[in-house]
Protein backbone atom coordinates (compact mmCIF):
# COMPACT_ATOMS: atom_id res chain seq x y z
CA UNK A 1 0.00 0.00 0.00
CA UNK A 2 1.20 3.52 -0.99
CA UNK A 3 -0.34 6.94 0.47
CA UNK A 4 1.13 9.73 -0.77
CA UNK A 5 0.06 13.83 -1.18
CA UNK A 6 1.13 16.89 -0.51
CA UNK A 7 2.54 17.85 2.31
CA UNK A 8 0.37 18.94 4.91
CA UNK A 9 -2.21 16.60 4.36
CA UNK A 10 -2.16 13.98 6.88
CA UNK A 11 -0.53 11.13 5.24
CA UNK A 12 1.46 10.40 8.37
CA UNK A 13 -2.04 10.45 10.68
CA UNK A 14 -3.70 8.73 8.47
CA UNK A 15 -0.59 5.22 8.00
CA UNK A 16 -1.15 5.19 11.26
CA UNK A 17 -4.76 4.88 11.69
CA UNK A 18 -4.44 2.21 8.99
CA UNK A 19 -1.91 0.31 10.54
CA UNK A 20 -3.95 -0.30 13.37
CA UNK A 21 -6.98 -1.25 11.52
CA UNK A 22 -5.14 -3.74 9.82
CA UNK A 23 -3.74 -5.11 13.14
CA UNK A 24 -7.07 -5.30 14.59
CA UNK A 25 -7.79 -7.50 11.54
CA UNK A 26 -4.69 -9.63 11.87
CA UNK A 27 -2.71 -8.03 9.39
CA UNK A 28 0.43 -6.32 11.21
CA UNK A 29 1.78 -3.43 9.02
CA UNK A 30 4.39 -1.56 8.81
CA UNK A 31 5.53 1.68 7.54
CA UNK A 32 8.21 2.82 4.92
CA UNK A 33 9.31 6.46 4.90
CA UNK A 34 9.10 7.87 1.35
CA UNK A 35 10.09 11.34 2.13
CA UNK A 36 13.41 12.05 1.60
CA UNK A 37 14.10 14.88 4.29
CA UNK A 38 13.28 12.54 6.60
CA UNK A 39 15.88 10.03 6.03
CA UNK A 40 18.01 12.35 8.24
CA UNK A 41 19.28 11.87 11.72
CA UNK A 42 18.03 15.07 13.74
CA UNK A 43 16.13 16.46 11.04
CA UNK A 44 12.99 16.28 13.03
CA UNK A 45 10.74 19.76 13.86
CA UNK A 46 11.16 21.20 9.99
CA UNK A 47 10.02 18.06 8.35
CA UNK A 48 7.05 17.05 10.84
CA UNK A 49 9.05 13.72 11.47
CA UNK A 50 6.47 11.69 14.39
CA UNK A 51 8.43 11.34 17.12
CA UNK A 52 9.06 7.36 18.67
CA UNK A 53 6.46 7.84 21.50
CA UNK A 54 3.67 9.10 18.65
CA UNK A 55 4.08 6.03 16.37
CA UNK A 56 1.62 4.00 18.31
CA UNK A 57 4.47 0.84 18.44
CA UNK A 58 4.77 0.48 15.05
CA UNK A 59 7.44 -0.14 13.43
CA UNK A 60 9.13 2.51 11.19
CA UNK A 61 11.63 2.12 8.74
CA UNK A 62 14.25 4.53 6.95
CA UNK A 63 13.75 7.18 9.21
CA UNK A 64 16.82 8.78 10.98
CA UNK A 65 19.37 6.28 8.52
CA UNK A 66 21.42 9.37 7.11
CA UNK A 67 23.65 12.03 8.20
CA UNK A 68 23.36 15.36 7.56
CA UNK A 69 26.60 15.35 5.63
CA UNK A 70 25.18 12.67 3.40
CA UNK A 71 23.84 13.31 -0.22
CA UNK A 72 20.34 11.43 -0.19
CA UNK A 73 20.07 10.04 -3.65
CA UNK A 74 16.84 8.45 -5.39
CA UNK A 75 18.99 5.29 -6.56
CA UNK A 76 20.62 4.21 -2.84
CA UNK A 77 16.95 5.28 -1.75
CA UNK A 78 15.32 2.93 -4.04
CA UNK A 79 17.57 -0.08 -3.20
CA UNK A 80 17.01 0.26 0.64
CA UNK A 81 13.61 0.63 0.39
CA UNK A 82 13.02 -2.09 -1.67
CA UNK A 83 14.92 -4.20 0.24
CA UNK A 84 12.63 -3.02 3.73
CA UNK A 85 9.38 -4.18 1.94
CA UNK A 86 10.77 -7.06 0.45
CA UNK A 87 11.84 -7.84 4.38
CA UNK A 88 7.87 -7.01 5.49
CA UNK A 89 5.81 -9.13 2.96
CA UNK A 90 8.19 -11.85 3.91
CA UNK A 91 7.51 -11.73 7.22
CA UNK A 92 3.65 -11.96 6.57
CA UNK A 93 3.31 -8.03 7.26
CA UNK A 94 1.66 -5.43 5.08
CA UNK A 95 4.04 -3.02 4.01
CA UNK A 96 2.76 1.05 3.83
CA UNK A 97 4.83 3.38 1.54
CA UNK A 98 3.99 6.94 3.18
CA UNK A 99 5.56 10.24 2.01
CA UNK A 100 5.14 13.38 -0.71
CA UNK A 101 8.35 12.67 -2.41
CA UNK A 102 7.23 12.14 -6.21
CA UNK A 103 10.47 10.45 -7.09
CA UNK A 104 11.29 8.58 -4.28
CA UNK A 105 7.66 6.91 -4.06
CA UNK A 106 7.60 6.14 -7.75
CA UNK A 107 11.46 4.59 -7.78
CA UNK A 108 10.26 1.94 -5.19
CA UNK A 109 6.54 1.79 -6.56
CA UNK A 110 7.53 1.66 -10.53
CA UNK A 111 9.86 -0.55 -12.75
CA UNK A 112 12.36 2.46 -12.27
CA UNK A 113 16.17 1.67 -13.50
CA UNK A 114 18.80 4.44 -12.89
CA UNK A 115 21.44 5.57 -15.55
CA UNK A 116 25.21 5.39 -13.94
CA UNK A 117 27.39 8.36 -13.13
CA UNK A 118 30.62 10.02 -14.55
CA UNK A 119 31.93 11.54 -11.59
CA UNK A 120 34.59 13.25 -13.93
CA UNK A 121 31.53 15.18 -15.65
CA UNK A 122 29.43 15.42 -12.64
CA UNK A 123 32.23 17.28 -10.97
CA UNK A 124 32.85 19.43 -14.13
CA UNK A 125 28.79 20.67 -14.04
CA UNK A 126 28.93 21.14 -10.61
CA UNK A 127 32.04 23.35 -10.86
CA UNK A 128 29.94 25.15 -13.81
CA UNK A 129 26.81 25.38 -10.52
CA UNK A 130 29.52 26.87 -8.27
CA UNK A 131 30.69 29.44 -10.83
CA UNK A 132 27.59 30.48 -12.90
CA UNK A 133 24.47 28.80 -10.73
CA UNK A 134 21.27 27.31 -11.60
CA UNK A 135 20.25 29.69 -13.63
CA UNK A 136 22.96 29.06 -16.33
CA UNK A 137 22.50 25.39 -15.94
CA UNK A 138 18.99 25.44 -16.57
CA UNK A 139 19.05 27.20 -19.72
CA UNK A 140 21.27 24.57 -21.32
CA UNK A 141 18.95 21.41 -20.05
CA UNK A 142 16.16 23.55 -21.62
CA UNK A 143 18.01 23.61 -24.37
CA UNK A 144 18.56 19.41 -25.22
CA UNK A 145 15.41 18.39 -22.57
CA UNK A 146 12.80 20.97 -22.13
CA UNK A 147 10.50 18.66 -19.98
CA UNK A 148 13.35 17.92 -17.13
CA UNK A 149 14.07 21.58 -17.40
CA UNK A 150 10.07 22.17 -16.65
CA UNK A 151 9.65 19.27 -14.05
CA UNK A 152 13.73 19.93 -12.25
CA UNK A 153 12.99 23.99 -12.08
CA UNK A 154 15.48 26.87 -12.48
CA UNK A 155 16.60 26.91 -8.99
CA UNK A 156 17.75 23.40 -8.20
CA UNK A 157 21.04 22.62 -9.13
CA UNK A 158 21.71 19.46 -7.63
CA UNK A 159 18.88 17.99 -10.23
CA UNK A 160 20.10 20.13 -12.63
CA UNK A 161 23.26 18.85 -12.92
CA UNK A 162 22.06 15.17 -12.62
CA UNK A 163 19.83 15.74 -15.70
CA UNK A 164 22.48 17.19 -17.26
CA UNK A 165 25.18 14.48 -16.59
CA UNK A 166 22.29 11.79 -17.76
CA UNK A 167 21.74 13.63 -20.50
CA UNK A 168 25.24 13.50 -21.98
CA UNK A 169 26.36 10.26 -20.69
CA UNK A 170 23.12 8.01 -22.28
CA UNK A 171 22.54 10.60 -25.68
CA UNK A 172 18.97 10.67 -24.40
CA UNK A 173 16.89 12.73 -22.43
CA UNK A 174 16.26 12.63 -18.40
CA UNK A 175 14.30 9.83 -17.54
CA UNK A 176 13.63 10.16 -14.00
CA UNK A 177 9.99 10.98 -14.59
CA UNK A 178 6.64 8.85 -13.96
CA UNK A 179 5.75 6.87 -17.17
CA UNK A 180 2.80 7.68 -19.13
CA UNK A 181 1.72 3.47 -18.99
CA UNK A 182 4.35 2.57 -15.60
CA UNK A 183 4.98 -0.76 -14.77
CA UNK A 184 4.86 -1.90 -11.50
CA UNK A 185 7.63 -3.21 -9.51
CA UNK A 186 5.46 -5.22 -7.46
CA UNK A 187 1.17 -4.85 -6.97
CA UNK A 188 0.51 -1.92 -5.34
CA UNK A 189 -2.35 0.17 -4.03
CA UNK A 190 -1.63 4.25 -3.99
CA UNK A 191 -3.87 5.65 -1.89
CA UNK A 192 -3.78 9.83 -2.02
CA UNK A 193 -4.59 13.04 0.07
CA UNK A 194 -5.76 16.01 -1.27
CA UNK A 195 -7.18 19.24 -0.26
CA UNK A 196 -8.91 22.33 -1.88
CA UNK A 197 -5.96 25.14 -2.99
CA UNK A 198 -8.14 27.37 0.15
CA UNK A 199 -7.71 25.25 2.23
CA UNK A 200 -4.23 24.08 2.17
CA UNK A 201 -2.46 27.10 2.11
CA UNK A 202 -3.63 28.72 5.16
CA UNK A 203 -2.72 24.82 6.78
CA UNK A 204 0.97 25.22 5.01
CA UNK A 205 1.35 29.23 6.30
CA UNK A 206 0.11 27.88 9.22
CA UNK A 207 2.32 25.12 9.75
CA UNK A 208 5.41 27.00 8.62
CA UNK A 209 4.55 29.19 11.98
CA UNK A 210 4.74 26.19 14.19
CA UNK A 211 8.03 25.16 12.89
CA UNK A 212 9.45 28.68 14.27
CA UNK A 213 7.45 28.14 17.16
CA UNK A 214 8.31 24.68 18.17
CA UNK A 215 12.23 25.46 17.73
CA UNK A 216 13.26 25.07 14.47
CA UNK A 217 16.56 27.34 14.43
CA UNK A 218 17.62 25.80 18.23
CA UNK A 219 17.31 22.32 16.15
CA UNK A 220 19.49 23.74 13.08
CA UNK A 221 21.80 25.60 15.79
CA UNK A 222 22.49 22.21 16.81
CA UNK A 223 23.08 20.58 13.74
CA UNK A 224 26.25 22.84 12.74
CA UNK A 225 28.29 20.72 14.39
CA UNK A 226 27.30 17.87 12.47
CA UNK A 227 27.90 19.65 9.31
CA UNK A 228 24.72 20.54 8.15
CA UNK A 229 26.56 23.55 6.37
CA UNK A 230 28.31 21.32 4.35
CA UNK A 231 25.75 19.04 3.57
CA UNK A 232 24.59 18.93 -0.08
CA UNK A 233 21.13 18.42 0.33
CA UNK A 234 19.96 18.87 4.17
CA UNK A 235 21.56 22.41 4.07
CA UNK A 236 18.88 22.77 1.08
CA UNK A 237 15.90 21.21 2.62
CA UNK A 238 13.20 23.45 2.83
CA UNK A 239 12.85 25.92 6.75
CA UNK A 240 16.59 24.39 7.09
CA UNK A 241 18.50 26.71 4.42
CA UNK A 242 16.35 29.77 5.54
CA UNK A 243 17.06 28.79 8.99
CA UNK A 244 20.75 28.78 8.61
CA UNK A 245 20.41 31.93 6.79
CA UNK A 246 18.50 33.38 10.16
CA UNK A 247 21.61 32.07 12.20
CA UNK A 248 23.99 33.83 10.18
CA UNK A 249 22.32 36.99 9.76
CA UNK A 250 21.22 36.73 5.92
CA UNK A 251 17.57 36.50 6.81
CA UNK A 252 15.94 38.11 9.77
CA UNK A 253 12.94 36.15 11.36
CA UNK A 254 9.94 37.45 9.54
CA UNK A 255 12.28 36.94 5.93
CA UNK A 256 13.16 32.91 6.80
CA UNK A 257 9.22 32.66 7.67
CA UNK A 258 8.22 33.86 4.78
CA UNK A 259 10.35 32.50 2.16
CA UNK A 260 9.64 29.29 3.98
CA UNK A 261 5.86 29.51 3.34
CA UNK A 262 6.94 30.66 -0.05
CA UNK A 263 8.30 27.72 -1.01
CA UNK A 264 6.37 25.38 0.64
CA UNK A 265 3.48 26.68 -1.63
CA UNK A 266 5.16 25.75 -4.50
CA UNK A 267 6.47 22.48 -2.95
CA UNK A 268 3.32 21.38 -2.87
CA UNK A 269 1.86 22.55 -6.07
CA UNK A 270 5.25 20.38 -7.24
CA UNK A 271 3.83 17.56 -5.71
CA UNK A 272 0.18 17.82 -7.10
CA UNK A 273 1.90 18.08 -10.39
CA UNK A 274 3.44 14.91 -10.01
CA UNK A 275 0.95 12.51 -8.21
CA UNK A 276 -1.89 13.76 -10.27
CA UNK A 277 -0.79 12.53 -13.40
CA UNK A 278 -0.82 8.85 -11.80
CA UNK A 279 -4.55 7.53 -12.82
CA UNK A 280 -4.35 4.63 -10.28
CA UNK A 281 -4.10 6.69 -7.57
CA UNK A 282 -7.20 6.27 -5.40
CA UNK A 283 -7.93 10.24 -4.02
CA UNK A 284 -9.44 10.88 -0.82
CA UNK A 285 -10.30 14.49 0.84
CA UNK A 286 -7.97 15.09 3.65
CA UNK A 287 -10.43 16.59 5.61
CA UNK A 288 -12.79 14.07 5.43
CA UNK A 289 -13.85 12.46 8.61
CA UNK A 290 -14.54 9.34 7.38
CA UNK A 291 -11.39 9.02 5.22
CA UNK A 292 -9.90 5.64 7.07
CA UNK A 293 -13.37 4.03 6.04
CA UNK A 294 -13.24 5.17 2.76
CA UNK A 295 -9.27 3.93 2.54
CA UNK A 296 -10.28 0.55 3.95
CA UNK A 297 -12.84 0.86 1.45
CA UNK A 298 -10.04 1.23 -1.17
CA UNK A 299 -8.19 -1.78 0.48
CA UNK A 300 -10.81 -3.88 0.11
CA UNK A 301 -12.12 -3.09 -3.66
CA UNK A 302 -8.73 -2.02 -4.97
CA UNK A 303 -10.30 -2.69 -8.41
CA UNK A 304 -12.63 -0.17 -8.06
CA UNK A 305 -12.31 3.10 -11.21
CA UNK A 306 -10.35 5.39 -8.96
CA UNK A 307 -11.56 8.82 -8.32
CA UNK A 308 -9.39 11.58 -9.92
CA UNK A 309 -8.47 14.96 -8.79
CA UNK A 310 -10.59 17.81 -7.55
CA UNK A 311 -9.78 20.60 -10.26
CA UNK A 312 -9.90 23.14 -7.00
CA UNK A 313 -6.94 21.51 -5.79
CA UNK A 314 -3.95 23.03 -5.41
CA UNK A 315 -1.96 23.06 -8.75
């Protein structure tokens, strides 16, 4: 089972309520973090990772396995993840997928096979990052692959440079995208959360806030030491870089807060983007209050046409 969404939906609540169902039922489950943010040790108020004591006793897997110094990739992602649901059905469990990471969810979920790398070019396009930026980047994978340019964005050059190296090394274009007709890597049911545009963005503003609130710079304070600086993506991830930029003077409060919410907005229209265009994806409201019945629902009928996406949604 898969649940996936934008962020600030409820997909962590609502794993939870469904892995007790199914224990009630005799069918143990267990869950399989699918965003990629929170694969890092520490990394806990700006990504809403559920703390031990709030995971009802069941079991978690690949939260807390990197540090912040570590590059999370899609490929190592895929092959640990794989192997942690490979691990669950084979111990008679029901493995549940749960995260808002388009790439990550469809790696494990779809047929996906990764081109290598040239670390000889990668390190030549990252020196062209470092001296030009995104921006310059961009323009060229516009350039030879317009779609990865449209899907990656001007502003991330980590991606950018991976579609770029991909691109030269295979001749073809980036194929890190979801399939038009995917196959699956094993059966799977993708259950997702939506909510109205109105409605979510006062939730994301909102929950942005609460990040501030709750202690977000202390946690980032205390993650220099670990490296966090250096760190090519967690220095990146979204509250962290404009709570770094806080510490060191860049940003004052208010600024971090609201480029936060900023883009946290267009995270998740990002994320509708993606899951939308998957047609077996079974959507439920987020706000609905019967929305574990109408999952179990799901569970039980998975053959059921699913229901597509509210055009009010955020996109």
């Amino acid at each position: 089972m898969v649940i996936v969404g934008p962020t600030g939906t409820g997909k962590s609540e609502l794993s939870l309520d469904l892995a007790a169902r199914l224990a009630e039922t005799g069918r143990p489950a267990e869950i399989v973090n699918a965003d990629a943010m929170q694969l890092y040790r520490g990394m806990d108020i700006g990504t809403a990772k559920l703390p031990v004591a709030d995971r009802r006793g069941i079991p978690h897997h690949l939260l807390d396995v990197l540090a912040v110094t570590d590059e999370a990739t899609v490929a190592r992602y895929q092959t640990e993840a794989r192997a942690a649901i490979t691990d669950i059905v084979g111990r008679g469990r029901v493995p549940i997928l749960v995260g808002g990471s388009g790439l990550y969810v469809s790696s494990v979920v779809y047929d996906f096979r990764f081109p290598g790398t040239d670390s000889e070019l990668r390190a030549r396009f990252e020196a062209e990052l470092t001296a030009q930026g995104p921006g310059a980047l961009y323009t060229r994978l516009k350039a030879v692959d317009p779609d990865a340019a449209a899907r990656i964005g001007a502003s991330n050059g980590r991606r950018l440079v991976r579609a770029l190296e991909v691109v030269e090394i295979t001749g073809a274009p980036h194929t890190a995208a979801l399939p038009d007709a995917p196959v699956y890597w094993m059966p799977a049911l993708t259950l997702g959360l939506r909510a109205p545009r109105a409605e979510l963005t006062p939730r994301l503003d909102a929950r942005v806030e609460r990040m501030w609130a709750d202690g977000l710079v202390d946690e980032v304070e205390g993650l220099i030491p670990a490296g966090i600086e250096t760190g090519v993506t967690a220095s990146r991830a979204i509250g962290y870089a404009q709570a770094l930029g806080q510490l060191t003077g860049t940003l004052t409060r208010s600024e971090a807060i609201e480029t936060t919410q900023q883009i946290t907005r267009r995270y998740a229209r990002r994320q509708v983007s993606w899951f939308k265009r998957s047609p077996q994806t079974h959507w439920i409201d987020a706000s609905a209050p019967d929305r574990l019945d109408r999952a179990l629902a799901r569970l039980a009928d998975p053959a059921r046409p699913a229901e597509h996406w509210a055009a009010d949604s955020p996109s």
